[in-house]
N, C-alpha and C. Protein backbone atom coordinates (compact mmCIF):
# COMPACT_ATOMS: atom_id res chain seq x y z
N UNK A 1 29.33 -141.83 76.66
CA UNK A 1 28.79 -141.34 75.41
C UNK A 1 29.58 -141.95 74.26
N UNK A 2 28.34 -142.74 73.26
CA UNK A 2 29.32 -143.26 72.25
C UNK A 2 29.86 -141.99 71.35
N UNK A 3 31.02 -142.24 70.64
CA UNK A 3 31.41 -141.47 69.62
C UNK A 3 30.79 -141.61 68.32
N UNK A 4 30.46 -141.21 67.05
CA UNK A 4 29.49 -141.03 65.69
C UNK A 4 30.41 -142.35 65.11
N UNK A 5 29.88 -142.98 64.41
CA UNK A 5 30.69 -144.12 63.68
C UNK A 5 31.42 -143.41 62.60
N UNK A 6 32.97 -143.84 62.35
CA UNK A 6 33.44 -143.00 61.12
C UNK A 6 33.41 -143.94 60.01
N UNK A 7 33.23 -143.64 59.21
CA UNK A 7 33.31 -143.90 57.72
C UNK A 7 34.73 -143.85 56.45
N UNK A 8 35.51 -144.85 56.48
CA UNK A 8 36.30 -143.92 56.13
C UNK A 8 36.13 -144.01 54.48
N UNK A 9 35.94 -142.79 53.43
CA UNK A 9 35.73 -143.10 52.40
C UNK A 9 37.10 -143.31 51.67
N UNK A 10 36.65 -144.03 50.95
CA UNK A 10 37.60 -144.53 49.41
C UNK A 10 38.45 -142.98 49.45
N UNK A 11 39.44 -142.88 48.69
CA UNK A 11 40.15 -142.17 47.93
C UNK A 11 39.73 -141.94 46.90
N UNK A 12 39.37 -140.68 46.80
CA UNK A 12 38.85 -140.31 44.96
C UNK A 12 39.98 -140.48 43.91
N UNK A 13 40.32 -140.74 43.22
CA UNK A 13 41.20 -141.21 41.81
C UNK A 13 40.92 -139.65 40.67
N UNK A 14 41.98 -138.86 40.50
CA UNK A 14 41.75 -137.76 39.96
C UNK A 14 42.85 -138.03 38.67
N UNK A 15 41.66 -137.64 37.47
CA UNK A 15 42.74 -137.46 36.10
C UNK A 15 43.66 -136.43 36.21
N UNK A 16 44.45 -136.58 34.73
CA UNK A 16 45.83 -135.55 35.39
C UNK A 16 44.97 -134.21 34.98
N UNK A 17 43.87 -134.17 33.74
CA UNK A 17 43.32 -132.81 33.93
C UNK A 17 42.81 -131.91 34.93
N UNK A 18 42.15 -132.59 35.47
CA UNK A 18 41.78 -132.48 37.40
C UNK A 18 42.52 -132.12 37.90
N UNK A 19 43.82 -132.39 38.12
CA UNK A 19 44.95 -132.39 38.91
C UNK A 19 45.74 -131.11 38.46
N UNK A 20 45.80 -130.82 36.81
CA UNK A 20 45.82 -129.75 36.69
C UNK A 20 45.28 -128.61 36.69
N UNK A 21 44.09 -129.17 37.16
CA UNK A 21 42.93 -127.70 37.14
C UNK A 21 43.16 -127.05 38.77
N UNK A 22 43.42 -128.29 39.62
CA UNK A 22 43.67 -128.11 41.23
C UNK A 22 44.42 -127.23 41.61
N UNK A 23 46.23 -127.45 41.12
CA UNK A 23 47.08 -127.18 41.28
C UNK A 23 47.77 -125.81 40.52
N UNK A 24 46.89 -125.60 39.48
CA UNK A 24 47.53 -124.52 38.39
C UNK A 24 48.64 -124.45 37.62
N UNK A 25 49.04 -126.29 37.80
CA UNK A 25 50.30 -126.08 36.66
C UNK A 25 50.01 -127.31 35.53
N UNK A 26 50.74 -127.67 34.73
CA UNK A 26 50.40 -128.10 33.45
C UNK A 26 50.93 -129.44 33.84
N UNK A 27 51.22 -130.61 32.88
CA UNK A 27 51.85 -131.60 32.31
C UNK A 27 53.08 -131.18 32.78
N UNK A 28 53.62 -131.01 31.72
CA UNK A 28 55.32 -130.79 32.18
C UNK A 28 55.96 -130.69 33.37
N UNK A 29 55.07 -129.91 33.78
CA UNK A 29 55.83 -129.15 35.20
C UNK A 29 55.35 -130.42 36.36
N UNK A 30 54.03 -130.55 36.42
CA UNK A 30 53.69 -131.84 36.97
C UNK A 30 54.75 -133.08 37.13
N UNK A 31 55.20 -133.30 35.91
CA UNK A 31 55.90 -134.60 35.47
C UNK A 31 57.34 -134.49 35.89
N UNK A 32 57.79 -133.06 36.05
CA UNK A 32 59.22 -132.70 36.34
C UNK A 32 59.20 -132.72 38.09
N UNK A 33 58.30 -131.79 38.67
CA UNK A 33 58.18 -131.91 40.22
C UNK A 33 57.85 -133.51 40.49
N UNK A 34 56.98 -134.66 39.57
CA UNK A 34 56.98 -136.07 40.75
C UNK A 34 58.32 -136.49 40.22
N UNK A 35 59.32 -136.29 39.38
CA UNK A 35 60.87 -136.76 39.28
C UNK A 35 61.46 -136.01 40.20
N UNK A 36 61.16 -135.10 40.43
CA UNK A 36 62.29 -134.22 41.27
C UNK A 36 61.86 -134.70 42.90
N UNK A 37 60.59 -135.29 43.29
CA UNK A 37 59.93 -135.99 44.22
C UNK A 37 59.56 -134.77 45.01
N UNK A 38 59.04 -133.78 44.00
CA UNK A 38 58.15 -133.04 45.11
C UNK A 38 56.60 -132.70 44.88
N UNK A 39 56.62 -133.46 44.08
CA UNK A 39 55.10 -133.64 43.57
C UNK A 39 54.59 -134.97 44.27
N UNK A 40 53.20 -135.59 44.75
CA UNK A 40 52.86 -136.77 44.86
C UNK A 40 53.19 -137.69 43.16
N UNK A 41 53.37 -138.48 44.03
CA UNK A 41 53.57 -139.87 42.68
C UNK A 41 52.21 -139.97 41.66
N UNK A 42 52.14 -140.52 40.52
CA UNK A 42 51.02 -140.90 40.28
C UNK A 42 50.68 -142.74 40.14
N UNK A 43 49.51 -142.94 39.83
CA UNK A 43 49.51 -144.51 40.22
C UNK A 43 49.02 -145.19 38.75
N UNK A 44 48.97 -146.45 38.20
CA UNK A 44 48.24 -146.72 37.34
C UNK A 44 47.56 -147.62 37.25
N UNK A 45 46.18 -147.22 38.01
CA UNK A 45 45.46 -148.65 38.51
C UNK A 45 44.54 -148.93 37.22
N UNK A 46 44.50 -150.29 36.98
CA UNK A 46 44.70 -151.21 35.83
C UNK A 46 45.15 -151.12 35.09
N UNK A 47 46.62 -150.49 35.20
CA UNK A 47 47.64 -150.56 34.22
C UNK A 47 48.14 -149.41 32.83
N UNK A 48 46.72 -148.38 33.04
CA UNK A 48 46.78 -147.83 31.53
C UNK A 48 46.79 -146.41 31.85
N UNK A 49 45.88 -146.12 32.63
CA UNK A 49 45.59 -144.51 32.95
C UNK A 49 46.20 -144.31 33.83
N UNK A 50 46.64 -142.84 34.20
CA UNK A 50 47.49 -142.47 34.87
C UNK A 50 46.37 -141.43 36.32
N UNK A 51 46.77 -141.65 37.47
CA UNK A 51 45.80 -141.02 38.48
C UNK A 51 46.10 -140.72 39.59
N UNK A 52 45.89 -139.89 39.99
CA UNK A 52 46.39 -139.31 41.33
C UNK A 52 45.71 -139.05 42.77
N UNK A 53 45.91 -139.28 43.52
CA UNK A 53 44.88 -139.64 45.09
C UNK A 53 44.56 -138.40 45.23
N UNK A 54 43.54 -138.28 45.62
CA UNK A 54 42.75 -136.72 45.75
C UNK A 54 43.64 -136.38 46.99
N UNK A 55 43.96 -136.83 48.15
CA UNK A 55 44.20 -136.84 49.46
C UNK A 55 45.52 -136.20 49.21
N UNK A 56 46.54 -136.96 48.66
CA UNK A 56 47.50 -135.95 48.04
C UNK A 56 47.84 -135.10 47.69
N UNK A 57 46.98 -134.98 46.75
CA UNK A 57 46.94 -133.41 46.12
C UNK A 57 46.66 -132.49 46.85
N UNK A 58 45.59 -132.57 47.71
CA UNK A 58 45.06 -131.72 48.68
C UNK A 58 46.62 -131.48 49.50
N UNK A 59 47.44 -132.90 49.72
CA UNK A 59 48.18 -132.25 50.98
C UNK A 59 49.44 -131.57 50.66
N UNK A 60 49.55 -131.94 49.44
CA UNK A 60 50.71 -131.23 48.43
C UNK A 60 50.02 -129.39 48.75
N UNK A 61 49.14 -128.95 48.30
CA UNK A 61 48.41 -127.80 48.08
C UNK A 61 48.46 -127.58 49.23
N UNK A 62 48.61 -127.95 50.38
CA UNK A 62 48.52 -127.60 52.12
C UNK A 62 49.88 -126.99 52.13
N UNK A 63 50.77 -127.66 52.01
CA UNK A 63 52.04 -127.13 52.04
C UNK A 63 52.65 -126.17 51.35
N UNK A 64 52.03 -126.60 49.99
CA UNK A 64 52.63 -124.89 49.17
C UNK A 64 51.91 -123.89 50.09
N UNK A 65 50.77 -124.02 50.25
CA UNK A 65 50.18 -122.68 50.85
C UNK A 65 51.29 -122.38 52.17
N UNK A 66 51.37 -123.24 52.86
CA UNK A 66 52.23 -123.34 54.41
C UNK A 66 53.21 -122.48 54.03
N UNK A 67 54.16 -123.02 52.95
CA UNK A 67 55.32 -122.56 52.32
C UNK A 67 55.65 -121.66 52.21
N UNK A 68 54.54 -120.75 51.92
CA UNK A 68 53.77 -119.29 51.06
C UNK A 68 53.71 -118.52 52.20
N UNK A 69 53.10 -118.97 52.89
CA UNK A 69 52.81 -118.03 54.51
C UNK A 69 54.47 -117.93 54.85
N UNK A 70 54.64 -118.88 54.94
CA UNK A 70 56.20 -119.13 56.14
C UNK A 70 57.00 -118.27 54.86
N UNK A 71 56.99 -117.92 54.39
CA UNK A 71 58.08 -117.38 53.48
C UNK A 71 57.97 -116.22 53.24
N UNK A 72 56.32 -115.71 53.79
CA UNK A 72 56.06 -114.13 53.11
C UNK A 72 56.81 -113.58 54.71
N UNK A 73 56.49 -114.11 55.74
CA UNK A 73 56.93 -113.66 57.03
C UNK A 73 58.38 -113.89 56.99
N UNK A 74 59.38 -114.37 56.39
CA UNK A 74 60.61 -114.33 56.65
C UNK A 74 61.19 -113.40 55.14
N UNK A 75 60.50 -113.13 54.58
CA UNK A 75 60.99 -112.28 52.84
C UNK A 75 61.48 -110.92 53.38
């Protein structure tokens, strides 16, 4: 039995408003967690705008949640 062909799509490219609407925190705090390197990086493809991999964000948001669980069970 063949397997379904996968597809793999592009990476969506998310503004930082997006990114703040995702995550629930602002600019600042954004800009302080990817220095402190616990935020994903952001990229600047053609040089000007600033953007962030959807895939990231999502997996950043996986882990706070993870974080959240694992922490309410040991509090």
């Amino acid at each position: 039995m063949n397997a379904p062909a996968r597809f793999d799509v592009p990476d969506r490219l998310l503004r930082r408003s997006e990114v703040e609407a995702m995550v629930g925190l602002g600019k600042s705090m954004i800009y302080r967690k990817m220095r402190e390197g616990t935020f994903p990086a952001a990229i600047k493809p053609g040089g000007v705008s600033t953007r962030w991999r959807e895939s990231e964000v999502n997996r950043w948001l996986e882990q706070v949640s993870e974080n959240r669980i694992v922490g309410a069970h040991h509090g």
